[in-house]
Protein backbone atom coordinates (compact mmCIF):
# COMPACT_ATOMS: atom_id res chain seq x y z
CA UNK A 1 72.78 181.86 70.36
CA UNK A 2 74.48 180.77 73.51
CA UNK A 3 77.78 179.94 73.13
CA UNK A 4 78.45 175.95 74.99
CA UNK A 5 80.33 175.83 77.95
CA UNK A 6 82.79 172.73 78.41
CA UNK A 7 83.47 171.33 82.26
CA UNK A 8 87.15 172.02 83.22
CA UNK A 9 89.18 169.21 84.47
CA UNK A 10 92.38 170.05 87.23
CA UNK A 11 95.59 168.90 86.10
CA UNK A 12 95.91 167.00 89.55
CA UNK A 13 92.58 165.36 88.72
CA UNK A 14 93.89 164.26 85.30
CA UNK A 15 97.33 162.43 86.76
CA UNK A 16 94.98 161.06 89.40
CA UNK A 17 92.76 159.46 87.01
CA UNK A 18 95.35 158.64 84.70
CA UNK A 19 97.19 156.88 87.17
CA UNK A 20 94.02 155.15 88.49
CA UNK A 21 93.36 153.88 84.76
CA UNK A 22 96.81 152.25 84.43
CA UNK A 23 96.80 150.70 88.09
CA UNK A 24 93.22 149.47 88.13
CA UNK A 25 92.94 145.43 85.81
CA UNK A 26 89.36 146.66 84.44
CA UNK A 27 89.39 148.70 81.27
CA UNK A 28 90.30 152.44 80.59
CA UNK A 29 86.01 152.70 79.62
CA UNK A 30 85.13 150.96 82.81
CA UNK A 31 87.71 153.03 85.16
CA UNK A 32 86.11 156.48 82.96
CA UNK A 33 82.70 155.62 83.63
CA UNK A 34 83.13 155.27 87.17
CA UNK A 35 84.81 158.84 87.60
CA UNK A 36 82.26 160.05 85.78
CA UNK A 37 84.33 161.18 82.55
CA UNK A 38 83.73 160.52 78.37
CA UNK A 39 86.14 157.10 78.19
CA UNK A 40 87.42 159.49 75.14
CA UNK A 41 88.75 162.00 77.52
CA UNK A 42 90.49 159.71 79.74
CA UNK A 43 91.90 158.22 76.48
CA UNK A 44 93.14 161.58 75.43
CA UNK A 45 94.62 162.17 78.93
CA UNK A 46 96.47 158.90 78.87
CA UNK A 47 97.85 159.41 75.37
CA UNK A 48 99.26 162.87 76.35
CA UNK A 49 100.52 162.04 80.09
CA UNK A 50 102.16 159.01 79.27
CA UNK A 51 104.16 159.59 76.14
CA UNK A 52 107.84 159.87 76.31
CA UNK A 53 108.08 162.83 73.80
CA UNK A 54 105.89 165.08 76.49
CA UNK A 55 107.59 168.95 77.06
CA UNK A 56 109.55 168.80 79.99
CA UNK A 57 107.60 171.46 81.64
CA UNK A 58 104.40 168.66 81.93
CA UNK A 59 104.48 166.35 84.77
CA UNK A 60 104.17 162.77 83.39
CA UNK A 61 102.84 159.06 84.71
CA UNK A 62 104.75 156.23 84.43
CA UNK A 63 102.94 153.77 82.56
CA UNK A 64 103.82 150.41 84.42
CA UNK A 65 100.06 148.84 84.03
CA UNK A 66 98.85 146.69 86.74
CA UNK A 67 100.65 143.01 87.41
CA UNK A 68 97.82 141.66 85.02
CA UNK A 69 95.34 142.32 82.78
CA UNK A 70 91.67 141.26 83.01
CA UNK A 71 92.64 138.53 80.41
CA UNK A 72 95.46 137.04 82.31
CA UNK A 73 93.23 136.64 85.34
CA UNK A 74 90.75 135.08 83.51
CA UNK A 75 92.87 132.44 81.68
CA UNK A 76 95.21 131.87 84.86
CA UNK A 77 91.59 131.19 86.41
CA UNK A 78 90.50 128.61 83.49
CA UNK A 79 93.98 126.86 84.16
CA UNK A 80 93.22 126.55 88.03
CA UNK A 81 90.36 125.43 87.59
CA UNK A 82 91.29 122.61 85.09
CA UNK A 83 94.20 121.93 87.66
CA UNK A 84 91.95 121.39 90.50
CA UNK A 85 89.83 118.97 88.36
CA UNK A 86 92.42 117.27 87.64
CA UNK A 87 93.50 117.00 90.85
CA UNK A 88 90.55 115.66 92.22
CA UNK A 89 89.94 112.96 89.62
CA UNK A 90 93.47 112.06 91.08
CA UNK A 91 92.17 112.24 94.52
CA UNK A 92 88.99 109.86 93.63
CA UNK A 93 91.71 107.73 91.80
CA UNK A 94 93.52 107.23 94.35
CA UNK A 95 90.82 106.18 97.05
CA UNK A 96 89.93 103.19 94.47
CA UNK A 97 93.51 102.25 93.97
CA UNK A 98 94.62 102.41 97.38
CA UNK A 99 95.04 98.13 97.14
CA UNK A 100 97.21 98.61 94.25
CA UNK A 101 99.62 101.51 95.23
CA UNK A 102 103.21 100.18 95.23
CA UNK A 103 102.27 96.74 93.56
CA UNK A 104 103.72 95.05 90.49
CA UNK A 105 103.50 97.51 87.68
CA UNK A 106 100.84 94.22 86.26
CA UNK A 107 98.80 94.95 89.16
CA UNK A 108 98.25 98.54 88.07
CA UNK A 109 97.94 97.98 84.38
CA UNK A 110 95.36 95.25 85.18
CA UNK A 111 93.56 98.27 87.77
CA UNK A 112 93.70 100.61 84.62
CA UNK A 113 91.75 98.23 82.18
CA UNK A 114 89.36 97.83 84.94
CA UNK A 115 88.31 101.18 85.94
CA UNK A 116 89.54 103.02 82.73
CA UNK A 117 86.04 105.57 81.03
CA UNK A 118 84.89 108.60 79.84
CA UNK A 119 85.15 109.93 83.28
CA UNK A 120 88.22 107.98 84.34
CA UNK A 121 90.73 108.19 81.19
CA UNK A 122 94.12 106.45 80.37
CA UNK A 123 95.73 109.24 80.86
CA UNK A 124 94.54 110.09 84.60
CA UNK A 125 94.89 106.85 85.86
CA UNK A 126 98.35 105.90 84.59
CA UNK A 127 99.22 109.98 85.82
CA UNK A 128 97.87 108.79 89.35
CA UNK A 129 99.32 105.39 89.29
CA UNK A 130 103.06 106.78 88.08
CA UNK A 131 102.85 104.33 85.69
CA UNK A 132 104.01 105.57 81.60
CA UNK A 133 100.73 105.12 79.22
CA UNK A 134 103.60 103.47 77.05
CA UNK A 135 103.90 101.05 78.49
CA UNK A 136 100.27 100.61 79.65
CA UNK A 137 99.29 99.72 75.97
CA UNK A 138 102.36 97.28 75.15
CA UNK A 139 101.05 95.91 78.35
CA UNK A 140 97.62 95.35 77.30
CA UNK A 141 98.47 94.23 73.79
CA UNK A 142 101.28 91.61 74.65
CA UNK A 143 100.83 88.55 73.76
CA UNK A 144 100.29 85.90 76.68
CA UNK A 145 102.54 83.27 76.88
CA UNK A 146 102.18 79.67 77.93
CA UNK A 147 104.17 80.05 81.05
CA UNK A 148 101.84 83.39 82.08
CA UNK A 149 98.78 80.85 81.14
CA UNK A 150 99.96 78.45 83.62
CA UNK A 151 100.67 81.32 86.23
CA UNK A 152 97.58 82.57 85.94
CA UNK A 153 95.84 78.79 86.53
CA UNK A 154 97.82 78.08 89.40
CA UNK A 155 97.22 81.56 91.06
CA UNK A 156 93.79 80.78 90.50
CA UNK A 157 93.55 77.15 91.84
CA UNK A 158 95.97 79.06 94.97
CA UNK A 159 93.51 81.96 95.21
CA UNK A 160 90.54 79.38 95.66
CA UNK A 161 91.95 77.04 97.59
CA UNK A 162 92.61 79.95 100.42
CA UNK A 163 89.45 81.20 99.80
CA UNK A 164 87.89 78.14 101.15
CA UNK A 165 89.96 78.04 103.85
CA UNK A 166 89.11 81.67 104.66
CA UNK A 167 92.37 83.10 104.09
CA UNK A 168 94.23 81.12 106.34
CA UNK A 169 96.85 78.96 104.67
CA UNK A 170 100.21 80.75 103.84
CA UNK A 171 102.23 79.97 100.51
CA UNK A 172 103.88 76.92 102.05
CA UNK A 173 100.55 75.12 102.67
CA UNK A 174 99.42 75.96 99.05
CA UNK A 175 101.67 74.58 97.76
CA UNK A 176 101.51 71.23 99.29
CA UNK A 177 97.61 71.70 97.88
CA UNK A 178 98.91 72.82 94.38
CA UNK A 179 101.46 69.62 94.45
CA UNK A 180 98.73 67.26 95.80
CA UNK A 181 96.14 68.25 93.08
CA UNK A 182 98.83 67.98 90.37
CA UNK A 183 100.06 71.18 89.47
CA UNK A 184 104.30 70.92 88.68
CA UNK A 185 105.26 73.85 90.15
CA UNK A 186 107.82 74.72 93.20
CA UNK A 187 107.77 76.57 96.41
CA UNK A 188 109.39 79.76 95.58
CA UNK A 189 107.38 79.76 92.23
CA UNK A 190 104.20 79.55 94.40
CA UNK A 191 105.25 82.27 96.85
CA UNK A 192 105.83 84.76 94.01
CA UNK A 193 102.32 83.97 92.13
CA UNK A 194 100.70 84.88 95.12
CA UNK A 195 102.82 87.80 96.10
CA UNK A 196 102.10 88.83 92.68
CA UNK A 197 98.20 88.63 93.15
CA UNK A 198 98.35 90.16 96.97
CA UNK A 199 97.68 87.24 98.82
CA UNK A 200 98.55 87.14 102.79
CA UNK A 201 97.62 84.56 104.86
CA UNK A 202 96.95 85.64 108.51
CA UNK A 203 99.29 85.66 111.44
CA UNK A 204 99.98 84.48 114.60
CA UNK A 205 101.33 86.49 117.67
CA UNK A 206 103.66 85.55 120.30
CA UNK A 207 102.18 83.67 123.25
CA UNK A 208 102.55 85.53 126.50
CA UNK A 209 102.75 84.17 130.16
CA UNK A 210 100.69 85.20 133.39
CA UNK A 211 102.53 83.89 137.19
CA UNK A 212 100.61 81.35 138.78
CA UNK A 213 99.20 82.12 142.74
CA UNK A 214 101.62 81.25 145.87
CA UNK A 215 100.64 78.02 148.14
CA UNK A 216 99.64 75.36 145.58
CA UNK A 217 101.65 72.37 144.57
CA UNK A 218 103.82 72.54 141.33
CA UNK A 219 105.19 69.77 139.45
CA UNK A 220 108.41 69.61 137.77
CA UNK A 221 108.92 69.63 133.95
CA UNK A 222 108.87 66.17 132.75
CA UNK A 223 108.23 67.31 128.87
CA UNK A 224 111.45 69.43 128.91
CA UNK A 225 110.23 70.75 125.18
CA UNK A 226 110.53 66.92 124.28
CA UNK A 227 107.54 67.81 121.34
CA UNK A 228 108.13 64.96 118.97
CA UNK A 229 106.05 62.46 120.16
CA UNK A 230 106.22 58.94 117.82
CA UNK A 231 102.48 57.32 119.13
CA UNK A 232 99.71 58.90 119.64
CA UNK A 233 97.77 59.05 123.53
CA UNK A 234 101.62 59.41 124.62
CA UNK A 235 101.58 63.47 125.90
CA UNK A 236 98.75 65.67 126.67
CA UNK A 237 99.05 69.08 126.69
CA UNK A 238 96.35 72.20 127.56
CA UNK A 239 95.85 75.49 128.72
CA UNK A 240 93.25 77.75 128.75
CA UNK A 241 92.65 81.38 127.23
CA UNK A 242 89.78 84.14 127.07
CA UNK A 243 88.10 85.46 124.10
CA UNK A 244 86.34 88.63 123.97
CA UNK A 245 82.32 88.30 123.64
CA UNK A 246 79.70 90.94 123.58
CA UNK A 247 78.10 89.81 126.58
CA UNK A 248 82.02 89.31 128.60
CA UNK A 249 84.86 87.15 128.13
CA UNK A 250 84.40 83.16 127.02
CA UNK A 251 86.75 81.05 128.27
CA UNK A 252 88.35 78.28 126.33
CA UNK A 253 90.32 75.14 127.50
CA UNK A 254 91.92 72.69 125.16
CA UNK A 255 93.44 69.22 125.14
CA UNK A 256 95.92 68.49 122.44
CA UNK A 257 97.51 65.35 121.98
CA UNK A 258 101.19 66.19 121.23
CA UNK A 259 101.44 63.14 118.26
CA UNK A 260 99.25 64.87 115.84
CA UNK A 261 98.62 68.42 117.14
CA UNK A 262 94.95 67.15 117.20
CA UNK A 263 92.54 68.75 119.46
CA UNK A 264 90.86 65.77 121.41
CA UNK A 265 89.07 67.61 123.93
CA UNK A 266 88.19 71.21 124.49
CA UNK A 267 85.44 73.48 127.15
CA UNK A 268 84.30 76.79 126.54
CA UNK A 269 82.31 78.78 129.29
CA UNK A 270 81.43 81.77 131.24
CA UNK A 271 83.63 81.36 134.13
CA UNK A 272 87.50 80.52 134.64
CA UNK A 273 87.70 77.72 136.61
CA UNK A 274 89.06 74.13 137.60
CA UNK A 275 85.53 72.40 136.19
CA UNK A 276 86.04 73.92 132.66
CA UNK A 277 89.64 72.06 132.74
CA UNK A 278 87.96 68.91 134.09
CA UNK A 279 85.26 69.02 131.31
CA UNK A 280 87.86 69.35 128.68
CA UNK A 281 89.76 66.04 130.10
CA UNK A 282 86.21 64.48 130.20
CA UNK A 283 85.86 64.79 126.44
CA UNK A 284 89.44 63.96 125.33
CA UNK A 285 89.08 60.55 127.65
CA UNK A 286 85.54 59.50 125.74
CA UNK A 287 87.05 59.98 122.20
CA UNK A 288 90.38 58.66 122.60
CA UNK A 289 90.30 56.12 125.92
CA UNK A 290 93.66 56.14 126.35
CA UNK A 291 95.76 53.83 128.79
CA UNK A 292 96.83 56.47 131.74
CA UNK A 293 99.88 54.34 132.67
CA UNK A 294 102.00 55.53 129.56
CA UNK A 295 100.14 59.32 129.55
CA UNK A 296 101.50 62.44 130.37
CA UNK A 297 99.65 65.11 131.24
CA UNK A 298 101.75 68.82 130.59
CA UNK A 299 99.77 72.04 131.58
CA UNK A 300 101.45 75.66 132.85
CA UNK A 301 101.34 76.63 136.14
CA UNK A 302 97.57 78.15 136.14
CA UNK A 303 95.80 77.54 139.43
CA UNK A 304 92.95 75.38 137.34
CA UNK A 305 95.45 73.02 136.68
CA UNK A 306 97.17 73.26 139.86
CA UNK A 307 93.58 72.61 141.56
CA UNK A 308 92.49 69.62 143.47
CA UNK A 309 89.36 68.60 141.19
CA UNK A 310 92.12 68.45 138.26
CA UNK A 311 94.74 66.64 140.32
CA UNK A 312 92.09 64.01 141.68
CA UNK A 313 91.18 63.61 137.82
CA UNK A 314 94.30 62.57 136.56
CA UNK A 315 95.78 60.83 140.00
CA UNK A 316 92.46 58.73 139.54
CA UNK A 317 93.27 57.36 135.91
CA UNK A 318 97.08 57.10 136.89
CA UNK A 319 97.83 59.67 134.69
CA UNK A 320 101.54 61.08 135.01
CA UNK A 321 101.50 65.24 135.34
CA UNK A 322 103.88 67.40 133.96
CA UNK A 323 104.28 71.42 134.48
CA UNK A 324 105.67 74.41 132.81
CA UNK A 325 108.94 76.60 134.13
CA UNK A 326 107.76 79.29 135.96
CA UNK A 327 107.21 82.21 133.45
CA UNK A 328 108.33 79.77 130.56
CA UNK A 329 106.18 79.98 128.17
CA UNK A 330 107.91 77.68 125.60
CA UNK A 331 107.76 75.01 127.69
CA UNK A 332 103.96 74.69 126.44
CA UNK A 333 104.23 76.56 122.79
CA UNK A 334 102.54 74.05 121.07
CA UNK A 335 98.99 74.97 123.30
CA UNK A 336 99.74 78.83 123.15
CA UNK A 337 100.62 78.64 119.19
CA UNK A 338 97.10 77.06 118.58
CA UNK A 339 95.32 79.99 120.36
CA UNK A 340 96.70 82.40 118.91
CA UNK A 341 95.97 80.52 115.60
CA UNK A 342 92.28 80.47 116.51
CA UNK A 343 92.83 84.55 117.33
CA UNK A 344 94.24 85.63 114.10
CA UNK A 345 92.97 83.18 111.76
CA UNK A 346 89.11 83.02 113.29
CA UNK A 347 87.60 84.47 116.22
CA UNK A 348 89.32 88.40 115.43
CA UNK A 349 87.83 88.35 112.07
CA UNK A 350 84.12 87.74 113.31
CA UNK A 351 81.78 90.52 113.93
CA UNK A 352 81.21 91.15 117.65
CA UNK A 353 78.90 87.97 119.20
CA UNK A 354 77.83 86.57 121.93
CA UNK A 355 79.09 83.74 123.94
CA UNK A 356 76.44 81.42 122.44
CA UNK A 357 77.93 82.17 118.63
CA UNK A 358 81.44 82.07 119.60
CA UNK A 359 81.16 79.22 120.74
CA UNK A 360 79.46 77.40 117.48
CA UNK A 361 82.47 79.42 115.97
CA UNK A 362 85.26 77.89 117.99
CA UNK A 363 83.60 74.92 117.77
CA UNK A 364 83.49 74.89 113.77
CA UNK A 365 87.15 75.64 114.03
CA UNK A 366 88.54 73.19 116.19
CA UNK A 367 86.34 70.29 114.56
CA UNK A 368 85.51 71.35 111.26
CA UNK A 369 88.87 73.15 110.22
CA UNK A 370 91.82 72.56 112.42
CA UNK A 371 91.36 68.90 113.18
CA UNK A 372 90.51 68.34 109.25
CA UNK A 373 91.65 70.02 106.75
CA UNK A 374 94.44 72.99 108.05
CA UNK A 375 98.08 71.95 107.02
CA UNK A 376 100.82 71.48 109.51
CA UNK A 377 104.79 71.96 108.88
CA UNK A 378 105.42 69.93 111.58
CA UNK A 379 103.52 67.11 110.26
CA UNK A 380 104.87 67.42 106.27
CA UNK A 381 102.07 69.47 105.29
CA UNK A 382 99.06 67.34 106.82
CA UNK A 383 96.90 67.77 108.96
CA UNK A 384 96.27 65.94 111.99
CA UNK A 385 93.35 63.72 111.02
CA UNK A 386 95.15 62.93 107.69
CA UNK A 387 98.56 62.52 110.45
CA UNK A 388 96.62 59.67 112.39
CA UNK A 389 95.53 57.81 109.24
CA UNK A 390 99.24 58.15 107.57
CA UNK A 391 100.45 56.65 110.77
């Protein structure tokens, strides 16, 4: 019988894969298998090279195990990977809410009981909306009072009312409409109901100026920034401005009679020029026939209206003329407020068009809108065709 022969193992080769066990996260069977050893042997080995009680003569390994075990990994993995989910619910959160980010803590709340699910819970959305769930739910099970009822019906005849109007009234001209359809309620009441929902109303921009050519006449300033004007067909004033088309710029003149702020005559067209002035005067004089002894006529210093067909138009009816300062633009705010009225409240909120729909656009506007129904300040919160039939 042959006696069995057992392989023989180097003491360096022991430390080595001792010390390879204890570095290495797998486990001591996984690290033996790959050397090519019984798992029980490198068990043994471990047992004997790492104890403290060893003889002094053996050379030892210091057992200081890897940073973490295979277990650690895996749950430090599991809690990464519920941190990045909840990070992009946050994310997702976040897009949806961007309208409601720094509001009112109502405003959220409201947002929450909206878009709260399965997939969207309390907790997430109040996390992303740094608002306490605490307070979410004494929120949402308060009861409403009669003052909040009446908020919320005047917010809502507000809302509507600017709705139809596109957007365009601010707080003070709501609340002439709230007062005039019989809601009791005052102006600074008003302006926080609708800072409360998010309304704003559109703005306009400051009117600039452009320096008129050298070598034609200029008339002195007879207005002087006299713009209360007590009858109507008393002061004219108009300029002219370009509005950005698809097919190139359309040009706009206007006519406003200085009583009411009403537009009486206005020209659009291709080209910048003294005829597009002279139209503009042609359709102010058929709808109001005024008496061009007591008019005045006040334009800037733009070569159109410094032109002979425009002179010969209003010498002919007798018509006094009256020009801006020379890079005064103030002199004729009223004209350059209403276009950039038309700018910010209309024409920059349209798709791109063509001439042919901008004009139906400005046309709508001026007629439709302006003249009829938007509210002026100047004129205690009427507008002009309401103005001429107070007066």
């Amino acid at each position: 019988m042959k006696k069995r022969s057992y392989q023989q193992y180097t003491p360096e080769f022991k430390r080595a894969a001792v010390q390879a066990s204890i570095d290495s996260a797998e486990t001591v069977h996984a690290v033996a298998v790959k050397l090519g050893i019984n798992p029980r042997i490198l068990y043994r080995w471990r047992s004997d090279l790492t104890r403290k009680t060893a003889p002094a003569s053996t050379p030892t390994v210091q057992n200081t195990g890897p940073e973490k075990s295979i277990k650690d990994l895996e749950r430090d993995n599991k809690a990464l990977q519920r941190k990045l989910a909840r990070l992009e619910l946050e994310n997702e959160i976040l897009k949806k809410a961007q309208g409601v980010l720094g509001r009112p803590p109502d405003i959220r709340f409201a947002f929450i009981r909206r878009y709260q699910s399965v997939c969207w819970p309390v907790v997430s959305l109040c996390a992303a909306l740094n608002v306490s769930r605490s307070g979410y739910y004494r929120w949402l099970h308060a009861a409403v009072s009669p003052q909040q009822h009446a908020n919320l019906a005047l917010s809502t005849f507000l809302l509507n009312t600017a709705k139809e109007e596109h957007g365009i009234p601010g707080y003070r001209k709501l609340w002439r409409s709230a007062v005039d359809a019989g809601y009791d309620c005052s102006l600074n009441r008003v302006q926080r109901v609708l800072q409360k929902a998010g309304y704003r109303s559109c703005r306009a921009l400051k009117p600039g100026h452009r320096r008129p050519a050298a070598g034609l006449p200029v008339l002195p300033n007879l207005l002087n920034r006299q713009f209360a004007v007590s009858q109507p067909n008393r002061v004219w004033v108009s300029d002219i401005t370009q509005i950005r088309a698809t097919d190139g710029w359309l040009y706009l003149a206007t006519v406003m009679d200085f009583h009411s702020r009403r537009i009486v005559g206005w020209a659009a067209g291709a080209v910048n020029h003294a005829d597009l002035v002279v139209q503009a005067l042609d359709n102010a004089w058929a709808y109001r026939c005024p008496d061009g002894h007591k008019l005045l006529f006040h334009s800037d210093q733009g070569a159109q209206y410094r032109s002979e067909p425009v002179m010969r138009w209003l010498n002919d009816r007798h018509v006094t003329i009256s020009m801006s300062r020379r890079g005064n633009c103030w002199d004729n705010a009223c004209a350059e407020s209403f276009f950039a009225q038309l700018k910010l409240e209309w024409t920059k909120r349209l798709p791109p068009v063509d001439r042919r729909i901008l004009t139906l656009e400005v046309h709508y506007y001026i007629d439709e809108y302006y003249n009829n129904v938007r509210r002026h300040e100047t004129l205690n919160g009427l507008s002009p065709a309401e103005f001429e039939q107070v007066i």
